[in-house]
Structure formats: structure tokens, C-alpha cells
N, C-alpha and C. Protein backbone atom coordinates (compact mmCIF):
# COMPACT_ATOMS: atom_id res chain seq x y z
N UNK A 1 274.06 45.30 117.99
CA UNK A 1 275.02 44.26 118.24
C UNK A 1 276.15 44.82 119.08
N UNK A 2 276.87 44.16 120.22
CA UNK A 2 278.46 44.68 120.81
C UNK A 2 278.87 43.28 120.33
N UNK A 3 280.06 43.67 121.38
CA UNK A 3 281.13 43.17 120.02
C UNK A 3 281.83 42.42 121.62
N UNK A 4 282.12 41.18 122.05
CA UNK A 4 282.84 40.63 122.95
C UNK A 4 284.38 40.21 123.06
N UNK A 5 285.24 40.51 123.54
CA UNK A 5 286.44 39.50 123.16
C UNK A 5 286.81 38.69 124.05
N UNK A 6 286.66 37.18 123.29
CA UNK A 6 287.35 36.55 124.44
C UNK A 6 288.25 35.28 124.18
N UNK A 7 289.61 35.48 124.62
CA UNK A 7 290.29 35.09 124.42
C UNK A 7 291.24 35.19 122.68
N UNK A 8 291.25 37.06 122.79
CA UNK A 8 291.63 37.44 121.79
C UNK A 8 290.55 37.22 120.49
N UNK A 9 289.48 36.36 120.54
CA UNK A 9 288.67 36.23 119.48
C UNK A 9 287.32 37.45 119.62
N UNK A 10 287.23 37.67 118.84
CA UNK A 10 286.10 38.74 119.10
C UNK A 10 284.77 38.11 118.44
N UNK A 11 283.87 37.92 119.44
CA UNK A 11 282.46 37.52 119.32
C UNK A 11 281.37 38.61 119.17
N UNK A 12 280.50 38.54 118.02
CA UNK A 12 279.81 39.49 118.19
C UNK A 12 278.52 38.98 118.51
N UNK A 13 277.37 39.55 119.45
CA UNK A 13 276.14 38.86 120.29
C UNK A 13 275.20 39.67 119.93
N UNK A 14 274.07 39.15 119.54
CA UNK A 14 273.22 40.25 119.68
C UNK A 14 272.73 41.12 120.82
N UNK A 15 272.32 42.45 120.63
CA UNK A 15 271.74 43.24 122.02
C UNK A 15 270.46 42.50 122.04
N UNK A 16 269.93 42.59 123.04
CA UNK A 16 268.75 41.60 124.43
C UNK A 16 267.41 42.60 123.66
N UNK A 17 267.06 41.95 123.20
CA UNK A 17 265.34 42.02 122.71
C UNK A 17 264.78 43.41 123.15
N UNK A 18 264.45 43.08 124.26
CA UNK A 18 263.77 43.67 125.64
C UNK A 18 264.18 45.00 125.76
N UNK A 19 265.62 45.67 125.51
CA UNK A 19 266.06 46.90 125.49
C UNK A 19 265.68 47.80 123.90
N UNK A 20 265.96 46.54 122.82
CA UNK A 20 265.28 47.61 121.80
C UNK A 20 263.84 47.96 121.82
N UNK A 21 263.35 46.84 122.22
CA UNK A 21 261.64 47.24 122.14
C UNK A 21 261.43 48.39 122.91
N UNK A 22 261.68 48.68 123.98
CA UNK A 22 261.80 49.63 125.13
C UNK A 22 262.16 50.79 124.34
N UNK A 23 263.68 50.76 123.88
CA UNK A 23 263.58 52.04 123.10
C UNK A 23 262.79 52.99 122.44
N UNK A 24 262.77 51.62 121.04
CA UNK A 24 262.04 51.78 119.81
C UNK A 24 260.83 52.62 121.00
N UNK A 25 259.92 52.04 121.57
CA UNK A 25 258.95 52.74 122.39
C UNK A 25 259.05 54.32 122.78
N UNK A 26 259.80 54.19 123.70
CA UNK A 26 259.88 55.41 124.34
C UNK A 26 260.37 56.29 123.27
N UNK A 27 261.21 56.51 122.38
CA UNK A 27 261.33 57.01 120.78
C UNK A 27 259.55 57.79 120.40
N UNK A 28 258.99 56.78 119.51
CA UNK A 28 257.60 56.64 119.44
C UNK A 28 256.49 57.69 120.33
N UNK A 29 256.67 57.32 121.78
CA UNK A 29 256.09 58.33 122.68
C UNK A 29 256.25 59.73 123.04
N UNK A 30 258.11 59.83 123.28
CA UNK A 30 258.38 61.17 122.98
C UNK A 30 258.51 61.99 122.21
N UNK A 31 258.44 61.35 120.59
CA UNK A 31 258.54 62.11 119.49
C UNK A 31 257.24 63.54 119.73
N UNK A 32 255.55 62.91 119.69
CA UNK A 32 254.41 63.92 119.76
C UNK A 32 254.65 64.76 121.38
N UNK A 33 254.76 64.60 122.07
CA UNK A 33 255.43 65.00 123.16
C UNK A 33 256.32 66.35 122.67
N UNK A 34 257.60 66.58 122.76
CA UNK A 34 258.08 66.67 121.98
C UNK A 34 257.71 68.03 121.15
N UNK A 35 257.52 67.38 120.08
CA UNK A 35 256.55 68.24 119.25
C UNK A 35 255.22 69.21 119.75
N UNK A 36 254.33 68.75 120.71
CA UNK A 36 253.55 69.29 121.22
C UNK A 36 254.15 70.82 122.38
N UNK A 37 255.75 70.48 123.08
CA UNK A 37 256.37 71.55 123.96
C UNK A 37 257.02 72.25 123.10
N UNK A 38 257.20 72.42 121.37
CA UNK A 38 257.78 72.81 120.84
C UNK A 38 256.67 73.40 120.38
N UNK A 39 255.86 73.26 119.73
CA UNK A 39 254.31 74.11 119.30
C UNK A 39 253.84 74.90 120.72
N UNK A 40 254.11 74.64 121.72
CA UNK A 40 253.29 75.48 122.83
C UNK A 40 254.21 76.27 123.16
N UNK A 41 255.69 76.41 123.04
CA UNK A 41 256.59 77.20 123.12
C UNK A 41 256.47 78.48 122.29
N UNK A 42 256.26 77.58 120.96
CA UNK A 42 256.13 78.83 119.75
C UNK A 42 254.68 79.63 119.78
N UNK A 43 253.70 79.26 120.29
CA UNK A 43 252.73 79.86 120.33
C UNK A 43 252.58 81.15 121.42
N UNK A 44 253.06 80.73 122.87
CA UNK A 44 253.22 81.35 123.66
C UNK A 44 254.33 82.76 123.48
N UNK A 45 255.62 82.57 122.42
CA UNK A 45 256.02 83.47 121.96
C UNK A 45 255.53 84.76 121.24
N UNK A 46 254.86 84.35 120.01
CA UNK A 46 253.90 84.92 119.20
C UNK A 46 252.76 85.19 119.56
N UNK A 47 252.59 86.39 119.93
CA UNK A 47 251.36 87.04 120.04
C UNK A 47 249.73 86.95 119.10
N UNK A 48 248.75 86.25 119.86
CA UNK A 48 247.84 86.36 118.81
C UNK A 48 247.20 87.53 117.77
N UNK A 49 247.04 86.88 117.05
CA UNK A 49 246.34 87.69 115.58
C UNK A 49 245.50 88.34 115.72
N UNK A 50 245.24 89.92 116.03
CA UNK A 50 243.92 90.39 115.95
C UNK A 50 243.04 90.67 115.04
N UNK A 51 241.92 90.90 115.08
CA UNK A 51 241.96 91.29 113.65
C UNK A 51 241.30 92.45 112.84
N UNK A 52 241.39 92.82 111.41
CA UNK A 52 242.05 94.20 111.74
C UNK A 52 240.59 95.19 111.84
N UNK A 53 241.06 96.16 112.43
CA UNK A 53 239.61 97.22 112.60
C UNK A 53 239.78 98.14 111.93
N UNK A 54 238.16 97.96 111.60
CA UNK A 54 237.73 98.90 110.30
C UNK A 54 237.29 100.08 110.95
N UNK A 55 238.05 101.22 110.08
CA UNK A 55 237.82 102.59 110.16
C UNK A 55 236.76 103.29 109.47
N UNK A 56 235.98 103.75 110.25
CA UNK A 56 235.08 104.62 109.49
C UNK A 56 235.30 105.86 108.93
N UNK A 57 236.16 106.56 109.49
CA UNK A 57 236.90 107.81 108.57
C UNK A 57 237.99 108.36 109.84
N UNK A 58 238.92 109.22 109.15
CA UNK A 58 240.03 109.71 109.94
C UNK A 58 239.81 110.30 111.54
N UNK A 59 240.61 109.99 112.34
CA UNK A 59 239.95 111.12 113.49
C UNK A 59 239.66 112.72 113.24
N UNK A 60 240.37 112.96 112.32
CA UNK A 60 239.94 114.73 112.48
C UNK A 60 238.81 114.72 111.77
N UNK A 61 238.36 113.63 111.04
CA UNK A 61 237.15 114.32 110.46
C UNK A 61 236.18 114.01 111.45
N UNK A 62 236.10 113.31 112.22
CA UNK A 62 235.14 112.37 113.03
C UNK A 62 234.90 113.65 114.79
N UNK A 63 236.12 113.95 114.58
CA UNK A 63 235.88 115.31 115.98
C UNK A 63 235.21 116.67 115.11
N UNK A 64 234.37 116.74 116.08
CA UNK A 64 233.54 118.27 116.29
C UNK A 64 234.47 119.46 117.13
N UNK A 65 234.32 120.31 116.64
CA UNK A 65 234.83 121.10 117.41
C UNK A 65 233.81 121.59 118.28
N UNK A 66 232.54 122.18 117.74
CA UNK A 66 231.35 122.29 118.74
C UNK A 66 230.92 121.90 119.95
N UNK A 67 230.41 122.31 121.08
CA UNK A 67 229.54 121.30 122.15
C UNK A 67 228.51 121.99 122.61
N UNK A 68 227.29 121.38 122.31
CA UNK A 68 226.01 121.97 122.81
C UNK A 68 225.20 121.42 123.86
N UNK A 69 225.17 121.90 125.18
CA UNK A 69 224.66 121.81 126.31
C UNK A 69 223.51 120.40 126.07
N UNK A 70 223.88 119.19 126.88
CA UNK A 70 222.21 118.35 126.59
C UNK A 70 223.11 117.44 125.66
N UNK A 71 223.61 117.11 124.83
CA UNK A 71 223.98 116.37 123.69
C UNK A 71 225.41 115.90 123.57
N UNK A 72 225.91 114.69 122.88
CA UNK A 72 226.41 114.10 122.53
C UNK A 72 227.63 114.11 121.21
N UNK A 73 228.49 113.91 121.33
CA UNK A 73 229.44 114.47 119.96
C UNK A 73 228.86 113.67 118.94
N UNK A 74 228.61 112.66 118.71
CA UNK A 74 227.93 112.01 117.56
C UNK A 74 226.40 112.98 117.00
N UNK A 75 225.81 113.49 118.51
CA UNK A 75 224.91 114.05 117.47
C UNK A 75 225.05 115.48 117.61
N UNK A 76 225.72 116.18 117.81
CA UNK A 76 226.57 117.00 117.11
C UNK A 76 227.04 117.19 115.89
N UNK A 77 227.89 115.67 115.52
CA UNK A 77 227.48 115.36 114.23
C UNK A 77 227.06 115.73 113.37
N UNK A 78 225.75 114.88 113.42
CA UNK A 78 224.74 114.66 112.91
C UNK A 78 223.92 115.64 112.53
N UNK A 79 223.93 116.61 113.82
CA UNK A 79 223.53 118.01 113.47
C UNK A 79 224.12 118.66 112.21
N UNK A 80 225.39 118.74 112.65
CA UNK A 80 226.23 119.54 111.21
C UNK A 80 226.30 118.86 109.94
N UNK A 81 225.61 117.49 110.30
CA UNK A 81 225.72 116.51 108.59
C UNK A 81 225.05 117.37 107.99
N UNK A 82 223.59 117.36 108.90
CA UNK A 82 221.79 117.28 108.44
C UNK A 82 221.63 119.33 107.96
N UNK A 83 222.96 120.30 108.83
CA UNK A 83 222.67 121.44 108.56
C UNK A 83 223.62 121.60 107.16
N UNK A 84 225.01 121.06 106.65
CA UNK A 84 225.32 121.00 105.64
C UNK A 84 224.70 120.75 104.18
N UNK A 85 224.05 119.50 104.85
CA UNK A 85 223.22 118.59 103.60
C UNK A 85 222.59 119.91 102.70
N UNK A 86 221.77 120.02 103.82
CA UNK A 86 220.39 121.18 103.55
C UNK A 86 219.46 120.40 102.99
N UNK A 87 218.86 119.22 102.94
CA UNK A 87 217.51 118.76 102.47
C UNK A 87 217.74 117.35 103.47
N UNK A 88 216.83 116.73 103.74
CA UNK A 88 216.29 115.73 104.46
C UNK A 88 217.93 114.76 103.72
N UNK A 89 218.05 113.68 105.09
CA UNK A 89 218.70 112.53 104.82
C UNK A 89 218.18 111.28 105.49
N UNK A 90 218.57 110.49 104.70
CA UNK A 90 218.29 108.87 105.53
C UNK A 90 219.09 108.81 106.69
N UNK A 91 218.94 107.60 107.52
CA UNK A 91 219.74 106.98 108.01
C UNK A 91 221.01 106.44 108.01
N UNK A 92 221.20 106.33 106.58
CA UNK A 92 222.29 105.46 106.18
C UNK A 92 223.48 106.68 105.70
N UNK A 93 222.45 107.68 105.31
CA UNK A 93 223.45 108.89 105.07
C UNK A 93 224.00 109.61 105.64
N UNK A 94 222.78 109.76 106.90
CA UNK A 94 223.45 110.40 107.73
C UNK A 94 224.89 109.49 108.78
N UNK A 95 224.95 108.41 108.69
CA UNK A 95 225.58 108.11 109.14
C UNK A 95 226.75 108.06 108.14
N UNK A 96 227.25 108.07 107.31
CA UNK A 96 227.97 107.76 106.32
C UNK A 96 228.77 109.56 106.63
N UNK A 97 227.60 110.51 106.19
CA UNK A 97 228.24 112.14 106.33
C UNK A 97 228.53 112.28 108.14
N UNK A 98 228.20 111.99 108.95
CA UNK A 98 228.76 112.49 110.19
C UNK A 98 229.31 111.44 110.83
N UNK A 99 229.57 110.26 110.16
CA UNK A 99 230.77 109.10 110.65
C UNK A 99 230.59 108.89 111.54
N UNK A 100 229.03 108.47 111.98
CA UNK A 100 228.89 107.52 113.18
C UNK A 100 228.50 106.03 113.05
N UNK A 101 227.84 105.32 114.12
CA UNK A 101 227.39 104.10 113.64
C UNK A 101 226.20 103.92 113.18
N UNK A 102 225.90 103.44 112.13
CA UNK A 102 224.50 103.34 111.73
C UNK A 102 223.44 103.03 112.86
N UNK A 103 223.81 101.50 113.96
CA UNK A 103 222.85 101.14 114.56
C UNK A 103 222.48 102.34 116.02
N UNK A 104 223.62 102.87 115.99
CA UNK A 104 223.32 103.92 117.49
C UNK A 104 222.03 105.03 116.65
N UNK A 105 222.16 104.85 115.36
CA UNK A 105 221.04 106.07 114.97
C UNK A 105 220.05 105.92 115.68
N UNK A 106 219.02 105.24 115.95
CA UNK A 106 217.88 105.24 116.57
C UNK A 106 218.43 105.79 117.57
N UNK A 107 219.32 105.56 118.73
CA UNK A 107 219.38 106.35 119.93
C UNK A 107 219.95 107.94 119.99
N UNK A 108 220.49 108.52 118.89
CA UNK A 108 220.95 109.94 118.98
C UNK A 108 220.13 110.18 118.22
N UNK A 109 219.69 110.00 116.87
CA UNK A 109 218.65 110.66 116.48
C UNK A 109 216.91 111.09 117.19
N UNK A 110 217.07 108.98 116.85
CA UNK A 110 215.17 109.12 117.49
C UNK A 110 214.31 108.05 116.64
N UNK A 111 213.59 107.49 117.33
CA UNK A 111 212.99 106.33 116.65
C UNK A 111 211.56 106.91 115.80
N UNK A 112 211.52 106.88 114.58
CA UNK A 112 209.84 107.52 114.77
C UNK A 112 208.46 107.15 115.31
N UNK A 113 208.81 106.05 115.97
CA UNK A 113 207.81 105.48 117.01
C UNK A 113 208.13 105.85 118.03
N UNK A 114 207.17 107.14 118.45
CA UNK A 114 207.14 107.62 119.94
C UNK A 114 207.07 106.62 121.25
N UNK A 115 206.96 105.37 121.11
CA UNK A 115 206.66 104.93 122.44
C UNK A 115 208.17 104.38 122.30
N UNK A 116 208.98 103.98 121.61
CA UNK A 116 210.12 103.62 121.37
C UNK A 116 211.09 104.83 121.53
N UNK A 117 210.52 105.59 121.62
CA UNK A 117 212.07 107.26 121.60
C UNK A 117 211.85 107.20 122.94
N UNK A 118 210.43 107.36 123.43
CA UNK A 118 210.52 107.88 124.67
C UNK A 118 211.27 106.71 125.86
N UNK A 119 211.37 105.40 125.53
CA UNK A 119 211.72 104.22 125.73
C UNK A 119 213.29 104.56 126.02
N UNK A 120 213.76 104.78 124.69
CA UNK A 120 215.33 104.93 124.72
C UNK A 120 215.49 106.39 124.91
N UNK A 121 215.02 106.92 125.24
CA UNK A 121 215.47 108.30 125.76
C UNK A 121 215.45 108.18 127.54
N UNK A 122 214.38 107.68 128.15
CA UNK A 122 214.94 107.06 129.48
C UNK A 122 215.86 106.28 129.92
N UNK A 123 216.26 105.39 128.75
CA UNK A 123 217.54 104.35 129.03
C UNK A 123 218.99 104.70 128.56
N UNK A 124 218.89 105.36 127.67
CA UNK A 124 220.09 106.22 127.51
C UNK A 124 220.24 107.96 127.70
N UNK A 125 219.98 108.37 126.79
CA UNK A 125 219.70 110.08 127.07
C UNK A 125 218.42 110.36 126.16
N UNK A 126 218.60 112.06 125.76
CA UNK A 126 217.72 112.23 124.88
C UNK A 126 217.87 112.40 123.23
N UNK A 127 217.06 111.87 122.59
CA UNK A 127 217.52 112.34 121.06
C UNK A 127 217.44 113.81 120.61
N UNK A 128 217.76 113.35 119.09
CA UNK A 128 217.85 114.45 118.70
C UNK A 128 216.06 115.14 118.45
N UNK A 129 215.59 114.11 118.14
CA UNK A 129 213.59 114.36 117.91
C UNK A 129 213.16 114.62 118.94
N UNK A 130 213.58 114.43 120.13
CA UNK A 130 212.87 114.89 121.24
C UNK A 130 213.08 116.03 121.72
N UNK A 131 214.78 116.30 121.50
CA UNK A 131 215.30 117.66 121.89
C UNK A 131 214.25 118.73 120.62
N UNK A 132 213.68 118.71 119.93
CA UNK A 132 213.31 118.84 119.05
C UNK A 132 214.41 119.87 117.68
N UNK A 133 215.62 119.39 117.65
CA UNK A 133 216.45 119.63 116.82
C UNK A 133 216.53 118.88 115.81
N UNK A 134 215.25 118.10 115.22
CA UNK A 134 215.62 117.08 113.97
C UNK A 134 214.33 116.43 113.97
N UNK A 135 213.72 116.67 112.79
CA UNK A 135 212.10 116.05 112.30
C UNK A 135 211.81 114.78 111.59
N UNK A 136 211.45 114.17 111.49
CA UNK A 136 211.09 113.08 110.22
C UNK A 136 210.49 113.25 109.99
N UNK A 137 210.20 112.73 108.75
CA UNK A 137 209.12 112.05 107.63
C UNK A 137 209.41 110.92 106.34
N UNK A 138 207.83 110.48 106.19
CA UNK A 138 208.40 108.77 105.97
C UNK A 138 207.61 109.36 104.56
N UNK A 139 207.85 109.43 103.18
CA UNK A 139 207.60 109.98 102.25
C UNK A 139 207.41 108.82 101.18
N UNK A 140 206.28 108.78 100.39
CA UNK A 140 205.98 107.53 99.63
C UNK A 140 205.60 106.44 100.22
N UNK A 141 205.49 105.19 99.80
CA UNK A 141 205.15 103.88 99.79
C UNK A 141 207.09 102.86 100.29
N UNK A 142 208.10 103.43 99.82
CA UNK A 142 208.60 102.93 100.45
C UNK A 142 209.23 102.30 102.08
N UNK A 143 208.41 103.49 102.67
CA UNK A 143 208.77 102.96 104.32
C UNK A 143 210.14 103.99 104.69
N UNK A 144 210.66 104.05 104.21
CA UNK A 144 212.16 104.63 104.23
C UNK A 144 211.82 106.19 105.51
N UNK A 145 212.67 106.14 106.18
CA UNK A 145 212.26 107.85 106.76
C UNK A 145 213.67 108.34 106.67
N UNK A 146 212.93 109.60 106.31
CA UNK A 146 214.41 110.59 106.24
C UNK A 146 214.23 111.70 107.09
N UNK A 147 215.27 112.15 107.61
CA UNK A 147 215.84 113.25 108.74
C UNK A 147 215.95 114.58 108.34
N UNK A 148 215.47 115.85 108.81
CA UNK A 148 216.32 117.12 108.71
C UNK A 148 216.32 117.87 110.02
N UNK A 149 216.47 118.93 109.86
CA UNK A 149 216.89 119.58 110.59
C UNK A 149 216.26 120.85 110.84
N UNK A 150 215.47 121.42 112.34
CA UNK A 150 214.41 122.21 112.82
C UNK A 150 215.77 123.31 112.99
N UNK A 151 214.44 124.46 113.15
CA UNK A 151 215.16 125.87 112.96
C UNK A 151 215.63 125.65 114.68
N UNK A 152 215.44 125.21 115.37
CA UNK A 152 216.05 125.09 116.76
C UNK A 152 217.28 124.42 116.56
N UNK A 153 217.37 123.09 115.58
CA UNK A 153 218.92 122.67 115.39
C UNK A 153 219.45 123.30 115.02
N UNK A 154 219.43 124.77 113.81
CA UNK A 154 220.28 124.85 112.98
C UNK A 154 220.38 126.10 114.41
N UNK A 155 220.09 126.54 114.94
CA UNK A 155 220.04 128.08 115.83
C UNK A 155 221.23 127.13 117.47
N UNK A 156 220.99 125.97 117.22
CA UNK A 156 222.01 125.42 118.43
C UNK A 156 223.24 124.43 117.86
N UNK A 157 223.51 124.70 116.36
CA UNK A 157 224.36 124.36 115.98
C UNK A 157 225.32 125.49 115.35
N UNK A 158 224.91 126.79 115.70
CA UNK A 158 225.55 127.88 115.14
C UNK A 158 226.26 128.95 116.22
């Protein structure tokens, strides 16, 4: 409502339709608006969430001090897991004692399917079964193969 005076009397009129609707509107529209440059503001501030990475063990335990001509620090490793151990290990162990990744085992160790080592030994380097520093055998009915270590590993890990 304004408020008119005329002739000292003061008339009050209503405001014109047409301007509140308009308002009320544009109100309505810019509110999500609005809200949407205020969420893209705050987002763009704040850096996304990474998320968090899992450690497999400390760096000093994970460095070798060793390096043997031909080979790889992981199986380096692996070497010193399999010459510590002193009796055959799995896969899962050995990766667990020389803190690498389980799935790279097939490629630093060695697949015990020869057409498969010799496979990934052209596409990446050579293993450890081919270098012939590390033997298998698949013992029992379970399938399982476990790893040790040839008198050539323990003589190029020393």
C-alpha cells in the first residue's frame, strides 16, 4: 500500500497488481539461483576429498639396501623374504614378508605355467623362476604353490 495526500487528507491506494506478481516472481526464481552460486562458490573453495591410501608397511622397511644386476627392488625383496623364511612360502606370504603387491607376484616371481612366464617375461622383464633364483612346487591336492629359494638366489642375495 502508499499512502497519497491530497488536499491534506491522506488516502491510502493499493500498489498495482502487476508489480507484486512480478516481484513475488523474480523472488521465487532467484532464490535457487542464488543458492546454486553460493554452493558452487563453496565447492570450488574446498578442495576435493581424496581418499585415504592404504599403506602396506613403513618406507624403511619396504627399501632394500641390496641391488643385484638383472632385477628389480621388489624382487630383491622377495629374495630376502624367501632367504629369511628358510622353508617354502606362498604367495600371499611372500607378499605380506617383503611388502609388495600380491597381484605383481606372478610378474617378479613367475607364473608356474611356463608358457605364461615366458609370456610375461617378454612383456615386462624377467622373473625370479626364470632367472632361476626361486623354485616352485604345488604340494597336495590343494592347488596352492609355494616358493623358495635356489642356491643361486641365496649366493646373489649375499
Amino acid at each position: 500500500m502508499s499512502t497519497v495526500e491530497n488536499n491534506d487528507v491522506a488516502v491510502e491506494t493499493p500498489a498495482p497488481k502487476k508489480t507484486v506478481k512480478k516481484a513475488a516472481a523474480k523472488k521465487t526464481t532467484e532464490a535457487p539461483k542464488k543458492a546454486a552460486k553460493k554452493a558452487a562458490k563453496k565447492t570450488a573453495k574446498t578442495p576435493a576429498k581424496k581418499a585415504p591410501v592404504k599403506k602396506s608397511a613403513p618406507a624403511a622397511e619396504k627399501t632394500s639396501t641390496k641391488k643385484i644386476e638383472g632385477i628389480r627392488k621388489p624382487q630383491v625383496r622377495i629374495l630376502e623374504a624367501l632367504f629369511k623364511a628358510g622353508h617354502p612360502l606362498s604367495r600371499k606370504q611372500i607378499a605380506e614378508k617383503a611388502t609388495v603387491d600380491t597381484a605383481w607376484c606372478t610378474e617378479w616371481i613367475g607364473s608356474n605355467d611356463q608358457a605364461k612366464r615366458e609370456a610375461n617375461d617378454r612383456k615386462h622383464f624377467p622373473s625370479l623362476v626364470s632367472l632361476g633364483f626361486v623354485r616352485f612346487s604345488i604340494p597336495g591336492d590343494s592347488g596352492e604353490v609355494f616358493y623358495e629359494i635356489t642356491a643361486a638366489g641365496r649366493k646373489a642375495i649375499k
